[in-house]
PDB file of N, CA and C in Angstrom:
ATOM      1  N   UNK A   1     -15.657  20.483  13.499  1.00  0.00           N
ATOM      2  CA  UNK A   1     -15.970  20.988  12.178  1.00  0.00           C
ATOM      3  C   UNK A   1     -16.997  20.063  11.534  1.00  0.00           C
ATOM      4  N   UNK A   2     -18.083  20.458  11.097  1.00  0.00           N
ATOM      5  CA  UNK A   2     -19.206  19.612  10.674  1.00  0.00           C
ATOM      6  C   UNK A   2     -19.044  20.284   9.227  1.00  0.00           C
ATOM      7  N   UNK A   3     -19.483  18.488   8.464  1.00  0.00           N
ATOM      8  CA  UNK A   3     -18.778  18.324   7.068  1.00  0.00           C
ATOM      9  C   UNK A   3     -20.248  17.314   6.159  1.00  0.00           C
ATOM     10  N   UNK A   4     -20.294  17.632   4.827  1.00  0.00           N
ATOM     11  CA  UNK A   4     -21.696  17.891   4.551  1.00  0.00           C
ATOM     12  C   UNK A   4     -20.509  16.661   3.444  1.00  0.00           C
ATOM     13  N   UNK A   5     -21.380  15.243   3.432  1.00  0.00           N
ATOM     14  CA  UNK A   5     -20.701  14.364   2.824  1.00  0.00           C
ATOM     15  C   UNK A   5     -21.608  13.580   1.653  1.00  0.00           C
ATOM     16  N   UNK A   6     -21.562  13.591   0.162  1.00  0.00           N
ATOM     17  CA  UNK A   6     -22.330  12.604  -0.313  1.00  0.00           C
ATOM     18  C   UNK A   6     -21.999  11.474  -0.974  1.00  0.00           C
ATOM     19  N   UNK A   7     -22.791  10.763  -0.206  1.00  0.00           N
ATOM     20  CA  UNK A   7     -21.751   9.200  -0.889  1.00  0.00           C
ATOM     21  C   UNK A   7     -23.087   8.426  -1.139  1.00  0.00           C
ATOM     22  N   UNK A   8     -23.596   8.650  -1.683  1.00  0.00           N
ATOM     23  CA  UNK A   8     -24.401   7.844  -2.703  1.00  0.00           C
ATOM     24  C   UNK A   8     -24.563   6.395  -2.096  1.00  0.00           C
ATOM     25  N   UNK A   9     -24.797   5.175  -2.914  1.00  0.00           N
ATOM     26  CA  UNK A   9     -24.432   3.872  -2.492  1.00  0.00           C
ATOM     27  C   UNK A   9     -23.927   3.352  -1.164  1.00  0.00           C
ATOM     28  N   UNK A  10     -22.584   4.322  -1.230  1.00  0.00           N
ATOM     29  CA  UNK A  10     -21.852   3.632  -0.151  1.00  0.00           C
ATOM     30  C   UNK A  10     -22.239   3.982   0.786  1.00  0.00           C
ATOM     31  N   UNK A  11     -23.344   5.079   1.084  1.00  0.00           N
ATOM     32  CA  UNK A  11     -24.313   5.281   2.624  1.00  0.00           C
ATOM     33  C   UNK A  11     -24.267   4.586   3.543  1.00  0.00           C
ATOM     34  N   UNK A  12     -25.475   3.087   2.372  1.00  0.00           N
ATOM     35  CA  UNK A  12     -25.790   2.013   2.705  1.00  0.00           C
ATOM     36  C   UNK A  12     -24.928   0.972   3.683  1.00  0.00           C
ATOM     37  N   UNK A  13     -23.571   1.106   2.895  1.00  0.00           N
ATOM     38  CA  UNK A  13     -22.135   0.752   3.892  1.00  0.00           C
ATOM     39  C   UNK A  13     -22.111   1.023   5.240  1.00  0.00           C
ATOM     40  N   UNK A  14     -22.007   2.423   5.184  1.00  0.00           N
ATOM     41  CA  UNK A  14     -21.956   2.960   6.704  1.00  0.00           C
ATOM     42  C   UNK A  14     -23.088   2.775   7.307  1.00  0.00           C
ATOM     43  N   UNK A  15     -24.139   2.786   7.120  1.00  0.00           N
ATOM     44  CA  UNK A  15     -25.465   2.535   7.564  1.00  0.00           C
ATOM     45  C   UNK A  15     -25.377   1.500   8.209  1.00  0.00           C
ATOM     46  N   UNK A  16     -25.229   0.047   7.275  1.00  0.00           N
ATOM     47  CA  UNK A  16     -25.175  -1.188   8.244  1.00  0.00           C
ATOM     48  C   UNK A  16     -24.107  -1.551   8.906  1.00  0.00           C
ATOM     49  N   UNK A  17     -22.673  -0.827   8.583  1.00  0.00           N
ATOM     50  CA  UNK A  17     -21.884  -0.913   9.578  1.00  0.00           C
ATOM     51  C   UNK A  17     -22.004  -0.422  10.902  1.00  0.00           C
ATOM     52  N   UNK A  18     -22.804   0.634  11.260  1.00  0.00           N
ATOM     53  CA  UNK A  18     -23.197   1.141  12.565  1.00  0.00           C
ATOM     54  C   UNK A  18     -24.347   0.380  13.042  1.00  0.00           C
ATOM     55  N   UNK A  19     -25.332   0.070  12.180  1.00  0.00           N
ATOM     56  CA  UNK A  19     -26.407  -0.868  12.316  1.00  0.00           C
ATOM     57  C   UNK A  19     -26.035  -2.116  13.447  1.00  0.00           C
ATOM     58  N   UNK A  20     -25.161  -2.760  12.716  1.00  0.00           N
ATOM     59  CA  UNK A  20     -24.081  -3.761  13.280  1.00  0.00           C
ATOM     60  C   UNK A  20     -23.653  -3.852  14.474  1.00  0.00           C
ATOM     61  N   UNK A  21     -23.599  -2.547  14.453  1.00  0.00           N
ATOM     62  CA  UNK A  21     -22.392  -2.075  15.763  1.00  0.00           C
ATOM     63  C   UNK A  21     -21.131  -2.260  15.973  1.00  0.00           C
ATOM     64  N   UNK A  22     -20.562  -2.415  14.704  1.00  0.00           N
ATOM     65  CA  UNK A  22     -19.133  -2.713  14.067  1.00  0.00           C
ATOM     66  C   UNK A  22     -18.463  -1.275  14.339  1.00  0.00           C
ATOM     67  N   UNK A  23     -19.512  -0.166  14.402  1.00  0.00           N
ATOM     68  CA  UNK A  23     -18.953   1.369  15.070  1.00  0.00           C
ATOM     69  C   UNK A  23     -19.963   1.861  15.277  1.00  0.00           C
ATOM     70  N   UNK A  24     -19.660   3.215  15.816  1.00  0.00           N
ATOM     71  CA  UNK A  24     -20.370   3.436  16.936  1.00  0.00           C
ATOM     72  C   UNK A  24     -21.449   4.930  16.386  1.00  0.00           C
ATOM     73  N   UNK A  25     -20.606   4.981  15.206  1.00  0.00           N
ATOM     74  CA  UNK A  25     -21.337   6.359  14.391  1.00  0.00           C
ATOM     75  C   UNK A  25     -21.259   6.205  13.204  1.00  0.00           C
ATOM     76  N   UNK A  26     -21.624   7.124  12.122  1.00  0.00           N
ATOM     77  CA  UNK A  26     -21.594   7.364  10.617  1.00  0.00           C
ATOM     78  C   UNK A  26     -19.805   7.936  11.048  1.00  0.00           C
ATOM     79  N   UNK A  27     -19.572   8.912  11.494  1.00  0.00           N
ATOM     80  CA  UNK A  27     -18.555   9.664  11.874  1.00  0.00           C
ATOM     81  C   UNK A  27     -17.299   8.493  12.176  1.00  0.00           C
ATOM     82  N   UNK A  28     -17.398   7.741  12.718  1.00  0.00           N
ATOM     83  CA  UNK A  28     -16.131   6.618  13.041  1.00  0.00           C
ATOM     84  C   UNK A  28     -16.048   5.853  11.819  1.00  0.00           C
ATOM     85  N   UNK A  29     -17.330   5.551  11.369  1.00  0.00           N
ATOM     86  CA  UNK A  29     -16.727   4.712  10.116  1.00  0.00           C
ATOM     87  C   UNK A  29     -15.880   5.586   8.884  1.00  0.00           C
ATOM     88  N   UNK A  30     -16.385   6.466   9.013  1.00  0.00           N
ATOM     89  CA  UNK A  30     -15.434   7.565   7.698  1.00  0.00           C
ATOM     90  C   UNK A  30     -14.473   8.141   8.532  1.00  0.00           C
ATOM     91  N   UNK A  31     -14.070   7.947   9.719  1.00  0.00           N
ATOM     92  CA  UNK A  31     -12.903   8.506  10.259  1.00  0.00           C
ATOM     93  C   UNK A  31     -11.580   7.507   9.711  1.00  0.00           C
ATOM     94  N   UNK A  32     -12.335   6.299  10.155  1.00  0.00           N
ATOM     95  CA  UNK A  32     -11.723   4.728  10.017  1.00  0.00           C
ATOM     96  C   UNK A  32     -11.112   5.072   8.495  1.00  0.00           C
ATOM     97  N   UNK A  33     -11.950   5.195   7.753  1.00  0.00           N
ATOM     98  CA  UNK A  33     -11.932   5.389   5.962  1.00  0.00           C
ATOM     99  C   UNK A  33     -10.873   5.998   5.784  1.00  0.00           C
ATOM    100  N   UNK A  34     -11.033   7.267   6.067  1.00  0.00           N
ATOM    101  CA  UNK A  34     -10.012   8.241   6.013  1.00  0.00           C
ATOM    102  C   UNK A  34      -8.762   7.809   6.453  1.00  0.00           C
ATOM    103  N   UNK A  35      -8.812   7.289   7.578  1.00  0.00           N
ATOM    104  CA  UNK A  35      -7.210   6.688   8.329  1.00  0.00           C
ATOM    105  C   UNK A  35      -6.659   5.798   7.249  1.00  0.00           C
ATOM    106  N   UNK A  36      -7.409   4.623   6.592  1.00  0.00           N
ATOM    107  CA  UNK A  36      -7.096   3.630   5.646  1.00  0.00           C
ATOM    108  C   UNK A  36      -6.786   4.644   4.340  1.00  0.00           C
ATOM    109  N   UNK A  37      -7.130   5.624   4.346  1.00  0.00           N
ATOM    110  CA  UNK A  37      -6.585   5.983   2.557  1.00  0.00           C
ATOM    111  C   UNK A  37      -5.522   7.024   2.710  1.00  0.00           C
ATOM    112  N   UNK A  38      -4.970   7.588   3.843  1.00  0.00           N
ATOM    113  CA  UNK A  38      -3.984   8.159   4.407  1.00  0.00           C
ATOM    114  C   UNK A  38      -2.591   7.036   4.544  1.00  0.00           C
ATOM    115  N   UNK A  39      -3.205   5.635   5.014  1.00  0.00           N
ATOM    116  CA  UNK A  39      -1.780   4.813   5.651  1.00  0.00           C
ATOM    117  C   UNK A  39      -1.963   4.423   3.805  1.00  0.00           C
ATOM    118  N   UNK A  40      -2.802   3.845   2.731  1.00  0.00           N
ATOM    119  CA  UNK A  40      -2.470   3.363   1.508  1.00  0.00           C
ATOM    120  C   UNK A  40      -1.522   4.343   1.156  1.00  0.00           C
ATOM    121  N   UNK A  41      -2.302   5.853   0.884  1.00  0.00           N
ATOM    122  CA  UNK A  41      -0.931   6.133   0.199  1.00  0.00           C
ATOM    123  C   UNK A  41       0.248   6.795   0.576  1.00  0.00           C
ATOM    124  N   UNK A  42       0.603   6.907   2.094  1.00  0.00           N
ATOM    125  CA  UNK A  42       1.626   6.505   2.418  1.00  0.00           C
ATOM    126  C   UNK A  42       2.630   5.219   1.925  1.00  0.00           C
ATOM    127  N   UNK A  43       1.841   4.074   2.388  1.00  0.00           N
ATOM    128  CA  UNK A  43       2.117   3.132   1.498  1.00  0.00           C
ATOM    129  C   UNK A  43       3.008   2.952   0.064  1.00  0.00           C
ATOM    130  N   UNK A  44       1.848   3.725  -0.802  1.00  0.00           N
ATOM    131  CA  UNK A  44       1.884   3.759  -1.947  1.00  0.00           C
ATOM    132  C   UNK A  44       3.425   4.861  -2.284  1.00  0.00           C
ATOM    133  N   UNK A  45       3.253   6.017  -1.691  1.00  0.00           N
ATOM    134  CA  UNK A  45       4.332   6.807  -1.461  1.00  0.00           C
ATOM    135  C   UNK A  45       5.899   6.126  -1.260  1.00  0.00           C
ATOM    136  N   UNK A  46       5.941   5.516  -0.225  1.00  0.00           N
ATOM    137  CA  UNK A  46       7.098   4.640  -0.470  1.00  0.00           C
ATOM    138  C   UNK A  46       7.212   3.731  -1.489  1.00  0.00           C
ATOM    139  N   UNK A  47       6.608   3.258  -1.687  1.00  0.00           N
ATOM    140  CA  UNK A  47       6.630   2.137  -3.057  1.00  0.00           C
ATOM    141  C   UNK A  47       7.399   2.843  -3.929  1.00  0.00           C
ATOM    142  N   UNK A  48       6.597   4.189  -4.436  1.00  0.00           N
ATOM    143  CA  UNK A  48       6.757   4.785  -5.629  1.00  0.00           C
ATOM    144  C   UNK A  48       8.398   5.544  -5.337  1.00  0.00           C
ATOM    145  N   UNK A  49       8.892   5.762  -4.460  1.00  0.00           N
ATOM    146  CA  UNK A  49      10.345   5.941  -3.685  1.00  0.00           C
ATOM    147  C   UNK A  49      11.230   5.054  -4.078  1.00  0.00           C
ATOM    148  N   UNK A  50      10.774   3.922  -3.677  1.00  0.00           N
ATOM    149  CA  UNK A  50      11.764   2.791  -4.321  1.00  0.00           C
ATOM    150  C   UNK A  50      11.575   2.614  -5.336  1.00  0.00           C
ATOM    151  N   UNK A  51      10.346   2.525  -6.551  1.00  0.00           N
ATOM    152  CA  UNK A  51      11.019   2.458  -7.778  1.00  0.00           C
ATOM    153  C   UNK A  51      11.699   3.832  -8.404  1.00  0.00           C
ATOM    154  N   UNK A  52      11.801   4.664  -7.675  1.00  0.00           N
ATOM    155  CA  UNK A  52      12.398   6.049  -8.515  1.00  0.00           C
ATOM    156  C   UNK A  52      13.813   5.707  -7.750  1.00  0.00           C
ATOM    157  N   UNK A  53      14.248   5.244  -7.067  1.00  0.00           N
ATOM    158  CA  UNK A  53      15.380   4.739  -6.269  1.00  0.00           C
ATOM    159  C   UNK A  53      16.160   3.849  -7.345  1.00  0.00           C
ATOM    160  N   UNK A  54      15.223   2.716  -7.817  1.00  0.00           N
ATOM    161  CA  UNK A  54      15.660   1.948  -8.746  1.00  0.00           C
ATOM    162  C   UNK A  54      16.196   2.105 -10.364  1.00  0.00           C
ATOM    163  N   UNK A  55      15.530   3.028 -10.490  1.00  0.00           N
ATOM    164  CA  UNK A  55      15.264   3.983 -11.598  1.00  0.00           C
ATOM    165  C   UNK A  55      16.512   4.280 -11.788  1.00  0.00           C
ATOM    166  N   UNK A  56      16.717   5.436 -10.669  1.00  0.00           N
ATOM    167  CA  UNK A  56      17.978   6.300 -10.568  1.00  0.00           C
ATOM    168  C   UNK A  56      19.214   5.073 -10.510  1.00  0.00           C
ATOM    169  N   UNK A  57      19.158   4.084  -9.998  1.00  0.00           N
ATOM    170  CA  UNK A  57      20.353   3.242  -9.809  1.00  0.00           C
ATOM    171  C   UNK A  57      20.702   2.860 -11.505  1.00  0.00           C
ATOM    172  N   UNK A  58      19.294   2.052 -11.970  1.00  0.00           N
ATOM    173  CA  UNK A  58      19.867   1.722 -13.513  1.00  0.00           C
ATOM    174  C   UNK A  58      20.356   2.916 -14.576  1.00  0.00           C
ATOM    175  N   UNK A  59      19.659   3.957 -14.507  1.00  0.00           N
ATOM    176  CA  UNK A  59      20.300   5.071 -14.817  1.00  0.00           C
ATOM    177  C   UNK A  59      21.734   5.030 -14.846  1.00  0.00           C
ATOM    178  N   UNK A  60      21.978   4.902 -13.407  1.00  0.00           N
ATOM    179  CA  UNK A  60      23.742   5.603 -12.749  1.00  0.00           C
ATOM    180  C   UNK A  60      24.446   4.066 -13.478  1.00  0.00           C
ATOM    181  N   UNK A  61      23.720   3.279 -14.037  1.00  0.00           N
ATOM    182  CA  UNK A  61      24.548   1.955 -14.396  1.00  0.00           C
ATOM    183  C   UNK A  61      25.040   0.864 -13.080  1.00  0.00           C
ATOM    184  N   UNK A  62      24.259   1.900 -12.259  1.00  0.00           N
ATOM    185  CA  UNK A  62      24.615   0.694 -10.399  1.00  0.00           C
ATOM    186  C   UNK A  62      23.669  -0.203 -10.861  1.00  0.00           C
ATOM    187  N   UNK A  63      23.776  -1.415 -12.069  1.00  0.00           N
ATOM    188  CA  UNK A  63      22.926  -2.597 -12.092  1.00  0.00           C
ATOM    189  C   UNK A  63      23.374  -4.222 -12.012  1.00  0.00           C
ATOM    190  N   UNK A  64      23.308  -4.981 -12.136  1.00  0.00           N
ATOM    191  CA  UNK A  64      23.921  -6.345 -12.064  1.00  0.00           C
ATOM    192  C   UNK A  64      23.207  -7.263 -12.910  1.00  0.00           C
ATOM    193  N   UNK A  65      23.600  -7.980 -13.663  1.00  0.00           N
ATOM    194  CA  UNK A  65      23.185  -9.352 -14.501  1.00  0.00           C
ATOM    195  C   UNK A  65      22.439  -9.965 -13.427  1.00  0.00           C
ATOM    196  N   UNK A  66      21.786 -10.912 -14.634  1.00  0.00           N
ATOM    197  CA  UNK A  66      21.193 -11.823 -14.041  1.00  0.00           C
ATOM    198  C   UNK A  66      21.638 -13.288 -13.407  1.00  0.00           C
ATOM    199  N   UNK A  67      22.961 -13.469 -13.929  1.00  0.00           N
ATOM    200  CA  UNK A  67      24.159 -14.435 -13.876  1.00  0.00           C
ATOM    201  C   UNK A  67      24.402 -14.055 -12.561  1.00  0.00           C
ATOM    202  N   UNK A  68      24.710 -12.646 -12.226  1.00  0.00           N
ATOM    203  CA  UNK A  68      25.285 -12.318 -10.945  1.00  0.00           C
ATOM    204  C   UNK A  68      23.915 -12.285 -10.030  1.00  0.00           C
ATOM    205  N   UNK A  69      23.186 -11.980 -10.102  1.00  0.00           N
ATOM    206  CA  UNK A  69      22.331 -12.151  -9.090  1.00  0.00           C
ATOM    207  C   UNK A  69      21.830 -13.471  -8.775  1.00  0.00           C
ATOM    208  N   UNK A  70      21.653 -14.560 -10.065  1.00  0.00           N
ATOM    209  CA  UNK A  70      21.789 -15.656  -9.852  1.00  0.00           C
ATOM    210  C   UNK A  70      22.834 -16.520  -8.707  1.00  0.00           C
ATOM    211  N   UNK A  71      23.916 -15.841  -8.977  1.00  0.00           N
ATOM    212  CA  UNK A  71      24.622 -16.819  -8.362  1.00  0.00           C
ATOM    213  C   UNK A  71      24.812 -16.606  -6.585  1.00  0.00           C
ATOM    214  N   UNK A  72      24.404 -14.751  -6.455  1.00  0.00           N
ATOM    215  CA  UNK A  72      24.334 -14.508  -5.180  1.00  0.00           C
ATOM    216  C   UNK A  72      23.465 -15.132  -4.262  1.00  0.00           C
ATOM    217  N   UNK A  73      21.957 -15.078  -5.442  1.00  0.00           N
ATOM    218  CA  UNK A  73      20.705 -15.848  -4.459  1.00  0.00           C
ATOM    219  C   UNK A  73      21.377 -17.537  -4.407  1.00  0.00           C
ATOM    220  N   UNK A  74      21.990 -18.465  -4.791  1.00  0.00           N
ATOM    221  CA  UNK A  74      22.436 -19.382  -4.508  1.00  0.00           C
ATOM    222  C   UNK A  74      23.684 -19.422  -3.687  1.00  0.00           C
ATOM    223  N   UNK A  75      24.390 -18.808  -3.750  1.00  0.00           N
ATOM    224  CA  UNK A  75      25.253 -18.742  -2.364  1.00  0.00           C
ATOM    225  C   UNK A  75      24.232 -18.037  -1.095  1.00  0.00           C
ATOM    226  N   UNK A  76      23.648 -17.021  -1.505  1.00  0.00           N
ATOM    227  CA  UNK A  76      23.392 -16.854   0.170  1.00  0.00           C
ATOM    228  C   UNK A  76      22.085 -18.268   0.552  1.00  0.00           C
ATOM    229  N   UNK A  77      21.127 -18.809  -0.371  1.00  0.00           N
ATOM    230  CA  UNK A  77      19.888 -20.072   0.249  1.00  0.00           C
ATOM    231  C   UNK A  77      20.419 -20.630  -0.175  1.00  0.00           C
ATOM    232  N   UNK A  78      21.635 -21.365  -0.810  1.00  0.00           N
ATOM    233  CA  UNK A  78      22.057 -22.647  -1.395  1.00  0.00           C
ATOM    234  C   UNK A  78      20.734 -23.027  -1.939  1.00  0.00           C
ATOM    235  N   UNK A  79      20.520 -22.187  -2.976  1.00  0.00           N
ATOM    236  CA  UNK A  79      19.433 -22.968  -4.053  1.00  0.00           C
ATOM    237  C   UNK A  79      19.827 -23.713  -4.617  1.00  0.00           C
ATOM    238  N   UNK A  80      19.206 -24.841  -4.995  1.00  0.00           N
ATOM    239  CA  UNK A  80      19.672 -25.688  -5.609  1.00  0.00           C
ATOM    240  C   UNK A  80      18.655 -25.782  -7.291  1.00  0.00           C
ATOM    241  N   UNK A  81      19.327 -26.463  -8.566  1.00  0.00           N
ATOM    242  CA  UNK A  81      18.597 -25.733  -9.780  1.00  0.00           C
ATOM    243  C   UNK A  81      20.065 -25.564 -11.056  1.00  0.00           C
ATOM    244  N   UNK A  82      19.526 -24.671 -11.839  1.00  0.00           N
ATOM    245  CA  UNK A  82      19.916 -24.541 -12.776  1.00  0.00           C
ATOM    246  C   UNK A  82      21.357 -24.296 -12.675  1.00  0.00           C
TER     247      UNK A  82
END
């Protein structure tokens, strides 16, 4: 499928990245691109999972002090401190 792309500035990018020979086409470097903004917001997708995870917990009142979490992170690394 041939795809009619304008990218202004960032041409120049792909230009000397093939220039380089860092790849092998205009086509690999925006394949590459594409792969990287697919795995971010995947990425990003989970992230945003766990804070709606978190969300929902303080909601449900599943939360804990700071006393108590304090004292867990020092029993489980024997921090030593306050």
């Amino acid at each position: 499928m041939t795809m009619t792309v304008e990218l202004g500035a960032l041409e120049q990018v792909v230009d000397r990245l093939v220039k380089e020979g860092r790849y092998g086409s205009k086509s690999e470097v925006l394949r590459t691109g594409v792969r990287l903004v697919q795995e971010h917001e995947a990425r990003l997708a989970a992230l945003l999972g766990k804070l709606q995870e978190g969300i929902d917990d303080a909601d449900a009142g599943r939360v804990h002090s700071i006393d108590e979490v304090r004292a867990q992170m020092r029993a489980r690394w024997a921090v030593d401190g306050e």
